[in-house]
PDB file of N, CA and C in Angstrom:
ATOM      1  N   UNK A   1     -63.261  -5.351  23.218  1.00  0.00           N
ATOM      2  CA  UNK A   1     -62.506  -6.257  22.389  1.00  0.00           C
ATOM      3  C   UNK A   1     -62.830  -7.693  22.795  1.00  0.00           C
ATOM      4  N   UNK A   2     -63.386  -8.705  21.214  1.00  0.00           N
ATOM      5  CA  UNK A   2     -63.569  -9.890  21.784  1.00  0.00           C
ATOM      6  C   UNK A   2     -61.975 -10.732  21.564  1.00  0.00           C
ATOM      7  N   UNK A   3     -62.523 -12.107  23.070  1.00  0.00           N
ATOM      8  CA  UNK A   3     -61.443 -12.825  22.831  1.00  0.00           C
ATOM      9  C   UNK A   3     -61.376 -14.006  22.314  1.00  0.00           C
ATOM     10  N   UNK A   4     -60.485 -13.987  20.795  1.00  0.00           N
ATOM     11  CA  UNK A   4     -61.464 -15.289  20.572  1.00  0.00           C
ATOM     12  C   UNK A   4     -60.439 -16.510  20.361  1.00  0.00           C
ATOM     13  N   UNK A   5     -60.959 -17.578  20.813  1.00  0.00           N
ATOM     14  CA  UNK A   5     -60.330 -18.336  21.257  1.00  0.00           C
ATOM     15  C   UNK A   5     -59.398 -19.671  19.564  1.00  0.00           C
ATOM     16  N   UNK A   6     -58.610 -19.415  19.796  1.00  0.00           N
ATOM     17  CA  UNK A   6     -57.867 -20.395  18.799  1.00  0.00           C
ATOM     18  C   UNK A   6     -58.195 -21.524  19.154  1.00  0.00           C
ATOM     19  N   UNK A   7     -58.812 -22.320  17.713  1.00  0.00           N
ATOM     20  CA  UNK A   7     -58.751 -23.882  17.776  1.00  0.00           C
ATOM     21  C   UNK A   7     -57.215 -24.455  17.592  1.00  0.00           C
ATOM     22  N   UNK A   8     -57.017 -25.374  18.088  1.00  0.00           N
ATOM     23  CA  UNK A   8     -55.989 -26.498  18.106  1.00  0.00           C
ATOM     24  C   UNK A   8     -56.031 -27.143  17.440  1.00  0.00           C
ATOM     25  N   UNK A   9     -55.090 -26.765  16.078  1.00  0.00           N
ATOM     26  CA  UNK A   9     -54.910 -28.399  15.020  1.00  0.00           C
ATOM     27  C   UNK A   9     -54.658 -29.170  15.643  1.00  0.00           C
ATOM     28  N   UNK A  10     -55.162 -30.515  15.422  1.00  0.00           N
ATOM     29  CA  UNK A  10     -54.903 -31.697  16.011  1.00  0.00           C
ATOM     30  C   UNK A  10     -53.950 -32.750  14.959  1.00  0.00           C
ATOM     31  N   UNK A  11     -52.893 -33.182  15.408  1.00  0.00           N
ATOM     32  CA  UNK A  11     -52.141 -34.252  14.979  1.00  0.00           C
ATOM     33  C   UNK A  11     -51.715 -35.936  15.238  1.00  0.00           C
ATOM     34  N   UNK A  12     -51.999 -36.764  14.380  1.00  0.00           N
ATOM     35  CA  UNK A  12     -51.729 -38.144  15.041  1.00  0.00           C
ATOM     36  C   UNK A  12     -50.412 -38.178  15.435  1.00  0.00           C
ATOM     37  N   UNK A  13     -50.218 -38.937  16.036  1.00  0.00           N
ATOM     38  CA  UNK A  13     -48.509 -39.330  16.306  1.00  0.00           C
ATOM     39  C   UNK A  13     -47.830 -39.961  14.783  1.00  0.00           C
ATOM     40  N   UNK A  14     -48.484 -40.723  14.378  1.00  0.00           N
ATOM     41  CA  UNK A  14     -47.620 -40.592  12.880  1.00  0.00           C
ATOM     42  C   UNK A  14     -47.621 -40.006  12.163  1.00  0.00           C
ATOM     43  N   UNK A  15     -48.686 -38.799  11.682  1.00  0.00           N
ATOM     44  CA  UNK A  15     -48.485 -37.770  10.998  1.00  0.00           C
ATOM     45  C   UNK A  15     -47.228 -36.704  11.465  1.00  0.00           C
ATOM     46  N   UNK A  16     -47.553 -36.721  13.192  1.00  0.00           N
ATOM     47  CA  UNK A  16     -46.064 -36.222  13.676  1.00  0.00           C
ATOM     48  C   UNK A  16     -44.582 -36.501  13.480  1.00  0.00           C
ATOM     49  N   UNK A  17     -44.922 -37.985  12.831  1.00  0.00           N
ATOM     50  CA  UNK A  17     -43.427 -38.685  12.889  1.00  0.00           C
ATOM     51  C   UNK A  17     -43.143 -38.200  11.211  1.00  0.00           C
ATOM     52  N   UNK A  18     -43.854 -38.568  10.601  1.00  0.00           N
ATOM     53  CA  UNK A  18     -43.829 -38.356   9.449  1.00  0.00           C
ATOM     54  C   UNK A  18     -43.321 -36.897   8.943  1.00  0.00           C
ATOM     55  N   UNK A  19     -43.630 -35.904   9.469  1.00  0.00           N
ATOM     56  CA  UNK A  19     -43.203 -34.184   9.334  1.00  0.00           C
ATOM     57  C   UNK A  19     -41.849 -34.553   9.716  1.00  0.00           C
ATOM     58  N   UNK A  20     -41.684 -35.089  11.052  1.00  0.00           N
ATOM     59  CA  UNK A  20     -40.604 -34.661  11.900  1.00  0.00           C
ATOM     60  C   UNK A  20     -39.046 -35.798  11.762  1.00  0.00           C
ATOM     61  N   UNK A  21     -39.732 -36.674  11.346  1.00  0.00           N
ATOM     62  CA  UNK A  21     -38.329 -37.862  11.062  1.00  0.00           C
ATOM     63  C   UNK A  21     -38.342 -38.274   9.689  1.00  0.00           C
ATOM     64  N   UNK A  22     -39.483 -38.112   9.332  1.00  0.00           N
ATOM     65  CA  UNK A  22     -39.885 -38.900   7.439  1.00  0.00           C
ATOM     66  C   UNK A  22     -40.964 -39.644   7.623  1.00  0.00           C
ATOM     67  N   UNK A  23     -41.129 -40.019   6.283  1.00  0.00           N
ATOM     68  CA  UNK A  23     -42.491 -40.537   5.848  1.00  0.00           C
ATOM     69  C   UNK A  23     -42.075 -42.138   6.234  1.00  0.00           C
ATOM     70  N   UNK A  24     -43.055 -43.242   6.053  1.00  0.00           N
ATOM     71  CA  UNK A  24     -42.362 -44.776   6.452  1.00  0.00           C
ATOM     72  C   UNK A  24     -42.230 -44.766   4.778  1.00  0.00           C
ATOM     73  N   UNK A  25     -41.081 -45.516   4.781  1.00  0.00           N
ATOM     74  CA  UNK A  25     -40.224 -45.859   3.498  1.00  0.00           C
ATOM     75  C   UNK A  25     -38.817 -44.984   3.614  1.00  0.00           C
ATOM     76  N   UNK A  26     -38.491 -44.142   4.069  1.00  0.00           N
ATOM     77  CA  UNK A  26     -37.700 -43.268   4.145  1.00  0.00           C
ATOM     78  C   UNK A  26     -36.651 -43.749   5.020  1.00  0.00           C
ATOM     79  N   UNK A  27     -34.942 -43.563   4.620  1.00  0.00           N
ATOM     80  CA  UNK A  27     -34.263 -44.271   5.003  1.00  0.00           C
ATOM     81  C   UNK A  27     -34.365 -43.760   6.623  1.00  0.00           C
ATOM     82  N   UNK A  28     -34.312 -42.778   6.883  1.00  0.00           N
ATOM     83  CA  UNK A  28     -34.414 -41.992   8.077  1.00  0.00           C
ATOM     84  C   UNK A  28     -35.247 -42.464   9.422  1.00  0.00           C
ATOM     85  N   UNK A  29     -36.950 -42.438   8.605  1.00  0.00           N
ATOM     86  CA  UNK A  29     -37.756 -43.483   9.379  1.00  0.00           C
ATOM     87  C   UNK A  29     -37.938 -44.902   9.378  1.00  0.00           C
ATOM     88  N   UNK A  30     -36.760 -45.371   8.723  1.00  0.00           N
ATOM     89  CA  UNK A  30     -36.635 -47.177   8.980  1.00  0.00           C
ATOM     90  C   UNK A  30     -35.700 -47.301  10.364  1.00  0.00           C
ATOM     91  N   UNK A  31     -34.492 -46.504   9.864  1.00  0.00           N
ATOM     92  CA  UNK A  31     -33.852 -46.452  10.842  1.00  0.00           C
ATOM     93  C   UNK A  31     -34.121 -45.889  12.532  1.00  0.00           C
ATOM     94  N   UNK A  32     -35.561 -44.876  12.602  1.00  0.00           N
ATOM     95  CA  UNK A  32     -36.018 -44.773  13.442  1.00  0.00           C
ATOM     96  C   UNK A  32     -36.502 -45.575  13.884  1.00  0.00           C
ATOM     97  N   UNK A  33     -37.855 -46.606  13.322  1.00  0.00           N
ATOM     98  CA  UNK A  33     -38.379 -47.284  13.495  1.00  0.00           C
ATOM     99  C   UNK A  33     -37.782 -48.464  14.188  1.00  0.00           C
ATOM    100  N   UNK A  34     -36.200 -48.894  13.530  1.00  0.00           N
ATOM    101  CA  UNK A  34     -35.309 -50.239  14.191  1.00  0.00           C
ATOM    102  C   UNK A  34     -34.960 -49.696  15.262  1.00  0.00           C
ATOM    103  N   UNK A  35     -34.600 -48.520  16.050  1.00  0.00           N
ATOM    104  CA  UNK A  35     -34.064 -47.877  17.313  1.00  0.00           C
ATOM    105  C   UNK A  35     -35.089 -47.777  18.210  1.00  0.00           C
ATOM    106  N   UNK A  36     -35.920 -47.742  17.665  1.00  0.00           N
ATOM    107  CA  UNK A  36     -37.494 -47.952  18.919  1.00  0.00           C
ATOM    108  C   UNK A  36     -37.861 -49.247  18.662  1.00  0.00           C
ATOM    109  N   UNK A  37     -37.282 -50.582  18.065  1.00  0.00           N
ATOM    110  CA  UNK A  37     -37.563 -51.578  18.430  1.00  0.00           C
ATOM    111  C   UNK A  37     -36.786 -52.314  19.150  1.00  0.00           C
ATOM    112  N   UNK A  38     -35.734 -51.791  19.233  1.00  0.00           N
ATOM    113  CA  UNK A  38     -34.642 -52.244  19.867  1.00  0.00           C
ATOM    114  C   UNK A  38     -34.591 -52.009  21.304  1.00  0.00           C
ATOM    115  N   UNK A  39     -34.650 -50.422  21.613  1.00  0.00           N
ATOM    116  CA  UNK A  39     -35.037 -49.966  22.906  1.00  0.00           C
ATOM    117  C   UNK A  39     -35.915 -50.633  23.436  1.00  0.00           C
ATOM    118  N   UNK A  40     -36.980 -51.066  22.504  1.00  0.00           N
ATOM    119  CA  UNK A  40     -37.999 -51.833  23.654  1.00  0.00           C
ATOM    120  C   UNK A  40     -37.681 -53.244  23.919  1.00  0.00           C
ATOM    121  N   UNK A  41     -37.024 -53.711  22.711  1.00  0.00           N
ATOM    122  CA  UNK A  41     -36.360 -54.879  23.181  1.00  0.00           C
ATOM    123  C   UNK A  41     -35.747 -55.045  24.344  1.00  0.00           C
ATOM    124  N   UNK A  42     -35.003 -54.305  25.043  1.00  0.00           N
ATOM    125  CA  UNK A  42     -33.959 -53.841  26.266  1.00  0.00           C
ATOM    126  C   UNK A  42     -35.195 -53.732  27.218  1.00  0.00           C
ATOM    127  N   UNK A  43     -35.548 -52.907  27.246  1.00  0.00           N
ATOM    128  CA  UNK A  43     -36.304 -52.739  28.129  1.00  0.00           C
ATOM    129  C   UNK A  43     -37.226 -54.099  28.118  1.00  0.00           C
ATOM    130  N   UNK A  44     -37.433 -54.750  27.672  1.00  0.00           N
ATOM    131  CA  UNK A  44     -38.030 -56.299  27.426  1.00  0.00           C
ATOM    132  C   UNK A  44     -37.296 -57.326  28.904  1.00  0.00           C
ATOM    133  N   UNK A  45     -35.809 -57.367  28.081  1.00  0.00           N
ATOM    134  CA  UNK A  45     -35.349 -58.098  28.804  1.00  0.00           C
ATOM    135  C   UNK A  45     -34.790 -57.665  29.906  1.00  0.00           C
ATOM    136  N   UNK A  46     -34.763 -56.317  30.023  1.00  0.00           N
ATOM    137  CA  UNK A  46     -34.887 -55.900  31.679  1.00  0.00           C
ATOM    138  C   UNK A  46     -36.071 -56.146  32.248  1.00  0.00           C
ATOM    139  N   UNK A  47     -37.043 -55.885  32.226  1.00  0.00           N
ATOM    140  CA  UNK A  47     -38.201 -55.988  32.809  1.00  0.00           C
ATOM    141  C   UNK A  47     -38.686 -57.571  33.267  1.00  0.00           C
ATOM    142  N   UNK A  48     -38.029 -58.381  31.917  1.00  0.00           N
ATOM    143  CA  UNK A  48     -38.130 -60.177  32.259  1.00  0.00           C
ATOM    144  C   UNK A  48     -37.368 -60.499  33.590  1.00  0.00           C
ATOM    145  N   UNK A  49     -35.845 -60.066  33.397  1.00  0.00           N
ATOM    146  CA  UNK A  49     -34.992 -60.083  34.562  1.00  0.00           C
ATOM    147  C   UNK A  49     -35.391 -59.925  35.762  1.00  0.00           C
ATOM    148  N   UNK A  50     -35.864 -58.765  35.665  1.00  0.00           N
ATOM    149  CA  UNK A  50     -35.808 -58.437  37.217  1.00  0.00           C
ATOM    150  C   UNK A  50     -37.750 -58.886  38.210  1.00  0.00           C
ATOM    151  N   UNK A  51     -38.232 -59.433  36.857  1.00  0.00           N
ATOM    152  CA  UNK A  51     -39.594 -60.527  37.101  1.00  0.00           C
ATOM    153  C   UNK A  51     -38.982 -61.550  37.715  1.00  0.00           C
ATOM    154  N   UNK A  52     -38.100 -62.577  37.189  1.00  0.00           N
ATOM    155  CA  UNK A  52     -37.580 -63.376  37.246  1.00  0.00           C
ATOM    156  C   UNK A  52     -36.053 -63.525  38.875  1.00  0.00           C
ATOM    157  N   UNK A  53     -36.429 -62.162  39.454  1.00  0.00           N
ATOM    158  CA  UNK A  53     -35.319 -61.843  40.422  1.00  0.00           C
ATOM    159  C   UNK A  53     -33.823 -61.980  39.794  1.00  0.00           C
ATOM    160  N   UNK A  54     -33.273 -61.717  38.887  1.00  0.00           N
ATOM    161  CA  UNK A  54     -32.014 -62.063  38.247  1.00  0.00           C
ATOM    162  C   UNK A  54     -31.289 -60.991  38.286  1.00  0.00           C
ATOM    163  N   UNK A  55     -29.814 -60.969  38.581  1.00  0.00           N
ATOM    164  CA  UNK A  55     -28.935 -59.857  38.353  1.00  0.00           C
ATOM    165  C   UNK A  55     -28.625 -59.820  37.302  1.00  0.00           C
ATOM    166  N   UNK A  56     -27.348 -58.857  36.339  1.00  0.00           N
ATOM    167  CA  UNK A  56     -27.136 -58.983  35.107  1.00  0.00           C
ATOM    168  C   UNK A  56     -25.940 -59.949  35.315  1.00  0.00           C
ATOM    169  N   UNK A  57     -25.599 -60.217  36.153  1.00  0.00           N
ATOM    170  CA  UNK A  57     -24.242 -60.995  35.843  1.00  0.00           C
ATOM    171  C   UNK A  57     -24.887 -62.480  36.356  1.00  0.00           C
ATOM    172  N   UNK A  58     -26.049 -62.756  36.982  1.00  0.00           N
ATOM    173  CA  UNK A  58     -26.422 -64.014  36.494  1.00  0.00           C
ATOM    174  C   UNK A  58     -27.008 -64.741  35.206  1.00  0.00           C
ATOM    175  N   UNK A  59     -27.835 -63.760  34.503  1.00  0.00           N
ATOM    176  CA  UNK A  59     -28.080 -63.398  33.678  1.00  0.00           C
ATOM    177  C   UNK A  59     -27.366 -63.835  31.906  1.00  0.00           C
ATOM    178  N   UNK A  60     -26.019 -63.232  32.471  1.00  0.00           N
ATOM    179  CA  UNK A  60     -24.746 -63.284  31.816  1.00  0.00           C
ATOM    180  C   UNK A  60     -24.031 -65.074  32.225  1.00  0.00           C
ATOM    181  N   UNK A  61     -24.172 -65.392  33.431  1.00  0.00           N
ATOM    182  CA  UNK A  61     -23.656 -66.460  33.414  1.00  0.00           C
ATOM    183  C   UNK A  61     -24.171 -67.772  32.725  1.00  0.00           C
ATOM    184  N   UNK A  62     -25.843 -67.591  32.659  1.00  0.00           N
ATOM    185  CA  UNK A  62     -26.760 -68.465  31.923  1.00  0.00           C
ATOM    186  C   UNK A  62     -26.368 -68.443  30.825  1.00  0.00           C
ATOM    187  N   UNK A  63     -26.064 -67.700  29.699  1.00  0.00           N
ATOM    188  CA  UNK A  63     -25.834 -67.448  28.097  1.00  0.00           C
ATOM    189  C   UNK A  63     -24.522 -67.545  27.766  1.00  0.00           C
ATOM    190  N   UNK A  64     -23.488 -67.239  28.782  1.00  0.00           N
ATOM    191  CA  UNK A  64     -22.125 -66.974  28.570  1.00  0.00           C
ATOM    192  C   UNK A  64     -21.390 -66.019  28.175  1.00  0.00           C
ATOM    193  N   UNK A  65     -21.690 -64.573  28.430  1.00  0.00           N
ATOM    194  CA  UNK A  65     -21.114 -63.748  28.296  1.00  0.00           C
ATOM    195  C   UNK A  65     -21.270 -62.826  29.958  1.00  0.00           C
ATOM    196  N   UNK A  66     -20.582 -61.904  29.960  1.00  0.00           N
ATOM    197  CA  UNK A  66     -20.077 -60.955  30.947  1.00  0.00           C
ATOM    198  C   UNK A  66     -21.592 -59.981  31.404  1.00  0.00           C
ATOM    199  N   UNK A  67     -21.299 -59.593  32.507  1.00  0.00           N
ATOM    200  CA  UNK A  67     -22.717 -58.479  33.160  1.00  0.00           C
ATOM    201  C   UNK A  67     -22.726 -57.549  32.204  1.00  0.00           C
ATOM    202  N   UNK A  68     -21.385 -56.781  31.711  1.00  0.00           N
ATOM    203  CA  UNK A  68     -21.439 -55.550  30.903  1.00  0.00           C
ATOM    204  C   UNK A  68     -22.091 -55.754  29.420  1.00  0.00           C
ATOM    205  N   UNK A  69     -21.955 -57.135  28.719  1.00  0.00           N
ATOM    206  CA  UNK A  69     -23.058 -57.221  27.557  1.00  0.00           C
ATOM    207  C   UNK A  69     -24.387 -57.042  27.869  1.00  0.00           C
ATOM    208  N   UNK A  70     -24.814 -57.817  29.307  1.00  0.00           N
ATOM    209  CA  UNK A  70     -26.397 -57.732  29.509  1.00  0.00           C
ATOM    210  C   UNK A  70     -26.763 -56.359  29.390  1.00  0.00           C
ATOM    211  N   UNK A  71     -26.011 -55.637  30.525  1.00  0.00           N
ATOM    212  CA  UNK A  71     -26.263 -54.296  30.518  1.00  0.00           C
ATOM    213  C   UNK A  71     -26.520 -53.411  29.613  1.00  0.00           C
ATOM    214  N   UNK A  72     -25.295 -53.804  28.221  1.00  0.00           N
ATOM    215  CA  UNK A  72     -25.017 -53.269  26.867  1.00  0.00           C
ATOM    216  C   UNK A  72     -26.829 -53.432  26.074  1.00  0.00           C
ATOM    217  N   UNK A  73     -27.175 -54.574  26.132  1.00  0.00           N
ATOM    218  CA  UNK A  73     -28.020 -55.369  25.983  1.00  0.00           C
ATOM    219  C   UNK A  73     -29.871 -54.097  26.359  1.00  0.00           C
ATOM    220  N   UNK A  74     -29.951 -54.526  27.146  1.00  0.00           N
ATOM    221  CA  UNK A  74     -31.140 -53.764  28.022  1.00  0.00           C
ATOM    222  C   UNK A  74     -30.805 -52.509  27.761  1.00  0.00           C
ATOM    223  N   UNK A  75     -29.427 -51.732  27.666  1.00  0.00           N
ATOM    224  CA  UNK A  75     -29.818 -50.464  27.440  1.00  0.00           C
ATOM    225  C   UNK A  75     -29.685 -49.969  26.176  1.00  0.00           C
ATOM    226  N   UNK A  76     -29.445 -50.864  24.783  1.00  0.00           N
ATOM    227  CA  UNK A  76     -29.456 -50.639  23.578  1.00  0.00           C
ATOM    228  C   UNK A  76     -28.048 -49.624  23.200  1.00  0.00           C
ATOM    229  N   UNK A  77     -27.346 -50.473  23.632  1.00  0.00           N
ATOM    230  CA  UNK A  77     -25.401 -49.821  23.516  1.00  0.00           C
ATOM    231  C   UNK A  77     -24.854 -50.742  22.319  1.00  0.00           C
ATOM    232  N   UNK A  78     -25.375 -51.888  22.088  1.00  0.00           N
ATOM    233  CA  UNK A  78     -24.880 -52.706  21.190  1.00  0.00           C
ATOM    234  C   UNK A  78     -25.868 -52.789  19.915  1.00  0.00           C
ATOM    235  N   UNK A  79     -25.297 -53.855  18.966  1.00  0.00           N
ATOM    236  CA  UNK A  79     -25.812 -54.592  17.921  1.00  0.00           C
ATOM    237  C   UNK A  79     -25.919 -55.733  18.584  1.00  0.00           C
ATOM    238  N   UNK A  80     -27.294 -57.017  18.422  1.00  0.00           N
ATOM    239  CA  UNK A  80     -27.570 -57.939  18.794  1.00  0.00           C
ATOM    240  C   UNK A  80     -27.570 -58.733  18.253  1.00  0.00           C
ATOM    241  N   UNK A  81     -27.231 -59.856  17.861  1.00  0.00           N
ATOM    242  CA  UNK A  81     -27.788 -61.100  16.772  1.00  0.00           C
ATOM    243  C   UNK A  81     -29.060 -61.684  17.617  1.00  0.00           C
ATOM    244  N   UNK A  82     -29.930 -62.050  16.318  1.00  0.00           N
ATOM    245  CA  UNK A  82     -31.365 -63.040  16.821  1.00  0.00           C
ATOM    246  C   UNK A  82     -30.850 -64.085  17.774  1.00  0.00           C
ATOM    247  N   UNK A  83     -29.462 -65.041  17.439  1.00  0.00           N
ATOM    248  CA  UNK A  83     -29.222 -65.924  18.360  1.00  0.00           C
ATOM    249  C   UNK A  83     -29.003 -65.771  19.867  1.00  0.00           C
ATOM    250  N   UNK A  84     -28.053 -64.209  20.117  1.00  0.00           N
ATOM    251  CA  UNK A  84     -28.087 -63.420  21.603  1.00  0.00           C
ATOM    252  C   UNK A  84     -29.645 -63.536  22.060  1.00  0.00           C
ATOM    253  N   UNK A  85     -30.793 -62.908  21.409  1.00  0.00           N
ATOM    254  CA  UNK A  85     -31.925 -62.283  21.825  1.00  0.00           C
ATOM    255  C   UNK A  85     -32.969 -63.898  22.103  1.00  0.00           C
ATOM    256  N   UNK A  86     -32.530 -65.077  21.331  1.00  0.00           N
ATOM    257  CA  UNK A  86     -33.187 -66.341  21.317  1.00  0.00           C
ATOM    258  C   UNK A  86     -32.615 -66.949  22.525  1.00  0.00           C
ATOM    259  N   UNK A  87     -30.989 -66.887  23.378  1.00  0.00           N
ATOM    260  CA  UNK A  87     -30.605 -67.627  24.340  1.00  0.00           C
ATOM    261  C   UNK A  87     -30.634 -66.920  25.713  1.00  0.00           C
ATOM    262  N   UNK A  88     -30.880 -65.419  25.745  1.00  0.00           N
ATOM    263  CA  UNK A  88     -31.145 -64.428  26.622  1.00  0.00           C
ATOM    264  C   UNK A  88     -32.831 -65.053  27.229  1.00  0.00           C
ATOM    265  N   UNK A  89     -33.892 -65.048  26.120  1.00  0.00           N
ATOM    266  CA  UNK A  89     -35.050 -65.363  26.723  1.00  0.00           C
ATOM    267  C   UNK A  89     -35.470 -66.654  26.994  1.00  0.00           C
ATOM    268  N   UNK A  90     -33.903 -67.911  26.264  1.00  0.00           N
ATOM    269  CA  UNK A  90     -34.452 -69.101  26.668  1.00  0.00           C
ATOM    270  C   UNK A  90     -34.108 -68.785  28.209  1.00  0.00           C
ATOM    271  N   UNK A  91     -32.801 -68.609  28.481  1.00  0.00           N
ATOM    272  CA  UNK A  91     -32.510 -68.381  29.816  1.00  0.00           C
ATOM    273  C   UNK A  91     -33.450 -67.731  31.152  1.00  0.00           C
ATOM    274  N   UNK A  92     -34.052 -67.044  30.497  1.00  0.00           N
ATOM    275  CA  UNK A  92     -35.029 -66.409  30.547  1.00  0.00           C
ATOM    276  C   UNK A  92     -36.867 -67.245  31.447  1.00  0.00           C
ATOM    277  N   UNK A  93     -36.317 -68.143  30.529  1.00  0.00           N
ATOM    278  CA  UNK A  93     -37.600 -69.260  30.540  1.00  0.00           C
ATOM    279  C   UNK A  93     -38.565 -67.993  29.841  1.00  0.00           C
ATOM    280  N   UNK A  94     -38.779 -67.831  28.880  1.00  0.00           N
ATOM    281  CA  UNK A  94     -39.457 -66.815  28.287  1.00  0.00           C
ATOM    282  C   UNK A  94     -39.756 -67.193  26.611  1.00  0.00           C
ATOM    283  N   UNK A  95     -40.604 -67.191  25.957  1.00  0.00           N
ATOM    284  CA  UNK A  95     -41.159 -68.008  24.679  1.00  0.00           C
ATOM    285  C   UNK A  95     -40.876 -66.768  23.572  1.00  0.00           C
ATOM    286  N   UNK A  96     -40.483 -66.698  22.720  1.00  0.00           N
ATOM    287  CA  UNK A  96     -39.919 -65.790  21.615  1.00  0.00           C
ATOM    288  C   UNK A  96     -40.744 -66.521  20.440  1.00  0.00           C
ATOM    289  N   UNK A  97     -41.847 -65.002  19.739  1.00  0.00           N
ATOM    290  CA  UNK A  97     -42.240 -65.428  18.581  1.00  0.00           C
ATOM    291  C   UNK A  97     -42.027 -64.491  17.631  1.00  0.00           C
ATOM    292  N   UNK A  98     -41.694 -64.495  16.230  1.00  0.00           N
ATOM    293  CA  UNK A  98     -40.814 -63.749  15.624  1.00  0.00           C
ATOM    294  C   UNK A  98     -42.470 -63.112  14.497  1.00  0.00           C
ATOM    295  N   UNK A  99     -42.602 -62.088  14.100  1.00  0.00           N
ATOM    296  CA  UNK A  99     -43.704 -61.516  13.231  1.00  0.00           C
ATOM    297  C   UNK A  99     -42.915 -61.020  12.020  1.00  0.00           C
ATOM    298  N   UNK A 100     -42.798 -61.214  10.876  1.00  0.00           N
ATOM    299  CA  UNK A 100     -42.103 -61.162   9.606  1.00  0.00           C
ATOM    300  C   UNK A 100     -43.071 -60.924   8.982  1.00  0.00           C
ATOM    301  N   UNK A 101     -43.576 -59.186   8.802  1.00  0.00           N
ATOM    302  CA  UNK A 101     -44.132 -58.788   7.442  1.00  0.00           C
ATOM    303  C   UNK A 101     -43.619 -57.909   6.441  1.00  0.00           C
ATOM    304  N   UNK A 102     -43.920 -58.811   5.409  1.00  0.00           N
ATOM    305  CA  UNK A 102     -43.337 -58.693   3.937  1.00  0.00           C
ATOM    306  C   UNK A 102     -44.178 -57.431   2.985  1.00  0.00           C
ATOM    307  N   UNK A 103     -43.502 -55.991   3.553  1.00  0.00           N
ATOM    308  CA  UNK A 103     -44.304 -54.858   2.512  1.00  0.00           C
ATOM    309  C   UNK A 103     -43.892 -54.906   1.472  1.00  0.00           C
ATOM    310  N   UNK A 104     -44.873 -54.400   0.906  1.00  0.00           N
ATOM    311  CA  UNK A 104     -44.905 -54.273  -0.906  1.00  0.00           C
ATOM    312  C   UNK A 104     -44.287 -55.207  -1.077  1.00  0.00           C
ATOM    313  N   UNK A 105     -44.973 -56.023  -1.590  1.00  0.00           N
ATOM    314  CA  UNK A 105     -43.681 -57.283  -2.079  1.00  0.00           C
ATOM    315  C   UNK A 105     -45.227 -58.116  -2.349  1.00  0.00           C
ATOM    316  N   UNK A 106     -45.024 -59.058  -3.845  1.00  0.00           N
ATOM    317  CA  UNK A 106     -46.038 -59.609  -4.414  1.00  0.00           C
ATOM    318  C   UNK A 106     -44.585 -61.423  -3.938  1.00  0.00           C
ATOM    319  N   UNK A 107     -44.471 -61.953  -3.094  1.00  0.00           N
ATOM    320  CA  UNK A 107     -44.269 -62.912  -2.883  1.00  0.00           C
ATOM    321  C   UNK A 107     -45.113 -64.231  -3.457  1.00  0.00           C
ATOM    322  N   UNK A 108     -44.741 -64.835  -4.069  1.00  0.00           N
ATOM    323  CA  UNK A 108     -45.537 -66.453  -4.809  1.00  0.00           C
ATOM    324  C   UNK A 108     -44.528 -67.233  -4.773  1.00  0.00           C
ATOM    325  N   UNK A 109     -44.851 -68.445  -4.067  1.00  0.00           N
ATOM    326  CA  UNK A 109     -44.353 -69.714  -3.561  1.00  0.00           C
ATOM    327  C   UNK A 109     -45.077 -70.654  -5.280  1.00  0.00           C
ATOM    328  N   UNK A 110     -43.626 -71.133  -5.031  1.00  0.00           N
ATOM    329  CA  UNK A 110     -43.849 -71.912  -7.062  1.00  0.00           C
ATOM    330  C   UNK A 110     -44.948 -73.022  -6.982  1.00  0.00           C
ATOM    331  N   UNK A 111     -45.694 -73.112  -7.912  1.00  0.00           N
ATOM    332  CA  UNK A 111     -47.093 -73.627  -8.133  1.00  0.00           C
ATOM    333  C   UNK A 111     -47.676 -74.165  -9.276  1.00  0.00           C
TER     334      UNK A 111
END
């Protein structure tokens, strides 16, 4: 008896995401998509922090809120406003540039 060996379909990671959470457009995978940007956001400004030697409650004292937001913060427990995430990395001494792309969308500036 021969043994014969099975090939391995091979899959991208977004074809994976796509089976497994939805296609992109799909309310499902937007909302995935904002939870893995967020997480990395956290992990952003943890990783700045503790570059920077900072605790969370100094951290917190630079911006004006409490250790338990930072914390909230870095580990993606909260909702953030752009203005939190803009005075976190001024504090930070850290440069924030924002990437805004506009899908499907035929945008024209009047002419």
């Amino acid at each position: 008896m021969k043994n014969k060996e099975k090939e391995l379909e091979m899959f991208s990671f977004d074809e994976i995401k796509d089976e497994f959470i939805g296609e992109v457009g799909t309310v499902k995978r937007t909302l995935y998509e904002q939870e893995l940007q967020m997480e990395i956001l956290g992990d952003l400004i943890k990783k700045v922090r503790l570059e920077r030697n900072m605790t969370q409650e100094e951290l917190g004292k630079l911006i004006g809120v409490q250790r338990a937001q930072i914390s909230k913060l870095e580990n993606n427990t909260t909702n953030v406003t752009v203005e939190t995430i803009l005075r976190v990395f001024s504090a930070l001494k850290a440069k924030v540039n924002f990437n805004v792309e506009i899908l499907n969308s035929n945008v024209k500036i009047a002419g």
